[in-house]
Protein backbone atom coordinates (compact mmCIF):
# COMPACT_ATOMS: atom_id res chain seq x y z
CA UNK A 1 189.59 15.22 95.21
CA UNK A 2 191.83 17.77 93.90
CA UNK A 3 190.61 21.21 94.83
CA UNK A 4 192.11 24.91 94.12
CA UNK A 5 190.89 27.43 96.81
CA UNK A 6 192.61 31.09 98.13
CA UNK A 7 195.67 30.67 100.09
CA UNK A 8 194.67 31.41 103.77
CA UNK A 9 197.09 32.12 106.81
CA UNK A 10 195.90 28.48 107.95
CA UNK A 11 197.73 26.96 104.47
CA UNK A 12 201.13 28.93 105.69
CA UNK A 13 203.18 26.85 107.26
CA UNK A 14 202.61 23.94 104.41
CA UNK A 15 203.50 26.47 102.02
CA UNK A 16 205.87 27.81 103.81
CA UNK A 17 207.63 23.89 103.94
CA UNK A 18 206.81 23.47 100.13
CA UNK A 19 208.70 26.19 99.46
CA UNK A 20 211.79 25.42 101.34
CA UNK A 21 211.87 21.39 99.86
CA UNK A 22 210.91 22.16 96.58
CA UNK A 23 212.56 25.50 95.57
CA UNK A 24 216.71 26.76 94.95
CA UNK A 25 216.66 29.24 98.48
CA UNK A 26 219.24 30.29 100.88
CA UNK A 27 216.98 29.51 103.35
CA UNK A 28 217.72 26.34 106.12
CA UNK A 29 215.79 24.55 108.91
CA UNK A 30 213.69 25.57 111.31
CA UNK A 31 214.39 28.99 111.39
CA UNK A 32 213.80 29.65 107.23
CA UNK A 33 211.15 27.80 107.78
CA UNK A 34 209.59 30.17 109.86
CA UNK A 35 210.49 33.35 108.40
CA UNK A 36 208.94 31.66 105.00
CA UNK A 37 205.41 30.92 107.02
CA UNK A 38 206.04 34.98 108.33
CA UNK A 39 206.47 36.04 104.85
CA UNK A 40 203.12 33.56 103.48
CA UNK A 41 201.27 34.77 106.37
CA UNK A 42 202.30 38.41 105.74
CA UNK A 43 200.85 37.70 101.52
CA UNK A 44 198.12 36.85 102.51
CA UNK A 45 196.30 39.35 104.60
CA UNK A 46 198.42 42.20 103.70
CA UNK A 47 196.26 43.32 100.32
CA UNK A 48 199.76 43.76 97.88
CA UNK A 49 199.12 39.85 96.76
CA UNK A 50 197.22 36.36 96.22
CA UNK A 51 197.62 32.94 96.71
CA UNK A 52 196.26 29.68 95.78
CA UNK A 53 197.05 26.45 96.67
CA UNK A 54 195.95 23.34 95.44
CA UNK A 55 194.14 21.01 98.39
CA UNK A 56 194.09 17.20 98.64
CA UNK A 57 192.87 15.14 101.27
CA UNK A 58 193.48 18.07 103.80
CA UNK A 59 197.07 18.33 102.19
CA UNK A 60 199.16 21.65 100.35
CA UNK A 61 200.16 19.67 97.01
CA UNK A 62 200.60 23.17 95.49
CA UNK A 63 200.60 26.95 95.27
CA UNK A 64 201.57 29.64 93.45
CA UNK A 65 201.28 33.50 94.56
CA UNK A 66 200.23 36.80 92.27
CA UNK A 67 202.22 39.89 94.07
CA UNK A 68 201.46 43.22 92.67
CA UNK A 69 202.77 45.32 95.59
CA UNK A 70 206.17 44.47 97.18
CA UNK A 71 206.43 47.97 99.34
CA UNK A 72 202.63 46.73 100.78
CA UNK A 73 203.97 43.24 101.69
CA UNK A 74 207.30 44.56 103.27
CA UNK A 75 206.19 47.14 105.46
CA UNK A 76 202.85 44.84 106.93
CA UNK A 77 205.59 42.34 107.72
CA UNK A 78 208.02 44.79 109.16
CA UNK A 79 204.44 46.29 111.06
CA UNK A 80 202.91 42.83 112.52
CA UNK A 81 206.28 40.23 113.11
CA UNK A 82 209.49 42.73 113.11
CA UNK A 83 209.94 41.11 116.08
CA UNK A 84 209.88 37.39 114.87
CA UNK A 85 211.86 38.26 112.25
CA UNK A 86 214.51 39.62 114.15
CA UNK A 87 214.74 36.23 116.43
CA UNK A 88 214.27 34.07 113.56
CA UNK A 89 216.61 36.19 111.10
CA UNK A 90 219.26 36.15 113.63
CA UNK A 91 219.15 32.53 114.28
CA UNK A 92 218.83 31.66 110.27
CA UNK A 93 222.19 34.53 109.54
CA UNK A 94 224.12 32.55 112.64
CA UNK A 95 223.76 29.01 110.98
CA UNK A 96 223.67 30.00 107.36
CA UNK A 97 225.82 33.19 106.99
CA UNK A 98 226.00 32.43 103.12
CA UNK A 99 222.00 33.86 103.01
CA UNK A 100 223.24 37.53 102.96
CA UNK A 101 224.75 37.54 99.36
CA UNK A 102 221.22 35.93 97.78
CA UNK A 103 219.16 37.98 99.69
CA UNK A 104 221.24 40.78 98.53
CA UNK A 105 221.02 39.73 94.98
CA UNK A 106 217.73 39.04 95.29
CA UNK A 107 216.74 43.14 96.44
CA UNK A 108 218.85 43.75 93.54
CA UNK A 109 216.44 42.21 91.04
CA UNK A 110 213.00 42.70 92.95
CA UNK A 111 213.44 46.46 93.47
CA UNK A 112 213.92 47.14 89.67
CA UNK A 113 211.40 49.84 88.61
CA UNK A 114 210.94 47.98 85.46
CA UNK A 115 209.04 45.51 87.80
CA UNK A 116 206.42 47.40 88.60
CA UNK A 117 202.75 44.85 88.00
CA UNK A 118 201.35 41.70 88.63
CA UNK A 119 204.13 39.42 89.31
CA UNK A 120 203.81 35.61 89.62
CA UNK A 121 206.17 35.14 92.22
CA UNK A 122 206.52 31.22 93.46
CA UNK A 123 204.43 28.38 92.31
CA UNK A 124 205.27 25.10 93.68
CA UNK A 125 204.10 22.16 92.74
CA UNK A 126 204.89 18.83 95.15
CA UNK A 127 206.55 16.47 93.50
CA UNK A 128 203.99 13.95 93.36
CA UNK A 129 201.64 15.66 91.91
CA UNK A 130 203.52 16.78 89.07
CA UNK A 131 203.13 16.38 85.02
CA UNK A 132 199.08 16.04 85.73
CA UNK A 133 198.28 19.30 84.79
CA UNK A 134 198.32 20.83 88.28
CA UNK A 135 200.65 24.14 87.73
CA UNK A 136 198.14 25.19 84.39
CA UNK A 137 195.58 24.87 86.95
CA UNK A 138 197.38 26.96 90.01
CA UNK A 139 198.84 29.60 86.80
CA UNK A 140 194.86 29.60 85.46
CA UNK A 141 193.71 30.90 88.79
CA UNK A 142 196.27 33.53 89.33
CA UNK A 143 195.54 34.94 85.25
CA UNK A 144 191.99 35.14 86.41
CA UNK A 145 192.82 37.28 89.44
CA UNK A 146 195.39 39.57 87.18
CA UNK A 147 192.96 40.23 84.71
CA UNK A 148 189.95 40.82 87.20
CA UNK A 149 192.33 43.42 89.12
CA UNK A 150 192.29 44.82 85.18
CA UNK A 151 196.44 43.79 84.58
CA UNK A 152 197.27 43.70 80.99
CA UNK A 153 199.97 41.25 82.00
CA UNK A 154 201.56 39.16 84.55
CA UNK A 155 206.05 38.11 84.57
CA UNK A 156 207.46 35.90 86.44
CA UNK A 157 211.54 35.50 86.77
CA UNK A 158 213.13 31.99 86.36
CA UNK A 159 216.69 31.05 86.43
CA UNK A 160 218.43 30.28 82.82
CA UNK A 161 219.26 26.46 84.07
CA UNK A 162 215.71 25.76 85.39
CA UNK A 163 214.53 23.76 82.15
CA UNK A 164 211.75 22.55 83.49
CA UNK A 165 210.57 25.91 84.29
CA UNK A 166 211.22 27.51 81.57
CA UNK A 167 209.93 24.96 79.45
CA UNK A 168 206.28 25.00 81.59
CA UNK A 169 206.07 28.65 81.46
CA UNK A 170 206.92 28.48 77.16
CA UNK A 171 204.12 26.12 76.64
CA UNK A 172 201.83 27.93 78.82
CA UNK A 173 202.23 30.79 76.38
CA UNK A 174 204.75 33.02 78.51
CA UNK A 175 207.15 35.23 76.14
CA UNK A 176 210.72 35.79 77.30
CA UNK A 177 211.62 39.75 77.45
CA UNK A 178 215.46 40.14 78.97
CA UNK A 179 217.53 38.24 80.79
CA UNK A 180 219.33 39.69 83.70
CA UNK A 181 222.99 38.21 85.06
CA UNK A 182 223.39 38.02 88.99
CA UNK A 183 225.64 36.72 91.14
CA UNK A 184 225.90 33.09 90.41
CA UNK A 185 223.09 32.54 87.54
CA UNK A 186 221.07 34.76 84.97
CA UNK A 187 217.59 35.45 85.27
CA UNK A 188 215.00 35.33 82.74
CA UNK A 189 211.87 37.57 82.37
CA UNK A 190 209.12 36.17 81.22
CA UNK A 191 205.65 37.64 80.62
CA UNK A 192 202.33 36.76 79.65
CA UNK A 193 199.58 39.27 78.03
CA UNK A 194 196.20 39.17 79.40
């Protein structure tokens, strides 16, 4: 049975590898995989977010994560694993020196002012599960959190060639607001009013 409960650091590292299977990142092997289950980890207990995955069987099938506080997740992370993230970043920027331009691009976008609110910001969705109505169900949850917190919206970005995306978040009801070039793709913002 299908169930969708609060994220907890327990669900982090199969979050943390649904992320890095199912999702366009710079990051690679072992050592993105752990600085992913830092960050997850980090989410979850620092008070700037929440997460829900979707539990079968014992199994992660899906998640998707509300942040509404960037500044609050960065500097618990810096606080409580600075130093796993230097052994682990190092590691990840010596076998995959090509992360420092996305993660560059990616500051660009995330420290816009404009961004200030309730951001959904991933939901995965394994790929077995999909087309069953799982992400309404993970999106459902995190609306429900926004509006309780008393959000009059939430926005998510996408890139302008993820169709499937896009085409998910357009019959969910999201509107899209502006588009914003980068590096290699645009992004889209999308938002939804509460």
């Amino acid at each position: 049975m299908l169930e969708i409960e609060p994220m907890t650091v327990d669900h982090s590292s199969a979050v943390a590898k649904l992320h890095l299977n199912n999702l366009r990142t710079a990051y690679r092997g072992n050592s993105g995989l752990m600085l992913l289950r830092y960050y997850y980890m980090t989410l979850v207990q620092s008070g700037g977010a929440r997460g829900y995955v979707a539990v079968m069987d014992d199994f992660v099938k899906g998640y998707i994560c509300g942040v509404w506080d960037r500044r609050i997740i960065k500097k618990a992370l810096l606080k409580n694993y600075w130093i796993h993230l230097a052994i682990w970043g190092t590691i990840q920027l010596l076998f995959n020196p090509s992360i420092i331009l996305p993660a560059a691009n990616n500051n660009r976008r995330t420290n816009n002012r404009a961004d200030s609110g309730y951001e959904l910001r991933p939901i995965v969705v394994s790929p077995e599960m999909r087309c069953i109505g799982l992400a309404s169900q993970l999106v459902n949850s995190l609306l429900i959190d926004a509006e309780m917190r008393q959000y009059k919206s939430i926005f998510l970005y996408t890139e302008e060639d993820n169709f499937m995306a896009i085409k998910f978040y357009t019959k969910f009801g999201f509107h899209l607001v502006s588009k914003h070039p980068a590096q290699k793709t645009t992004y889209l913002r999308f938002e939804y009013y509460l």
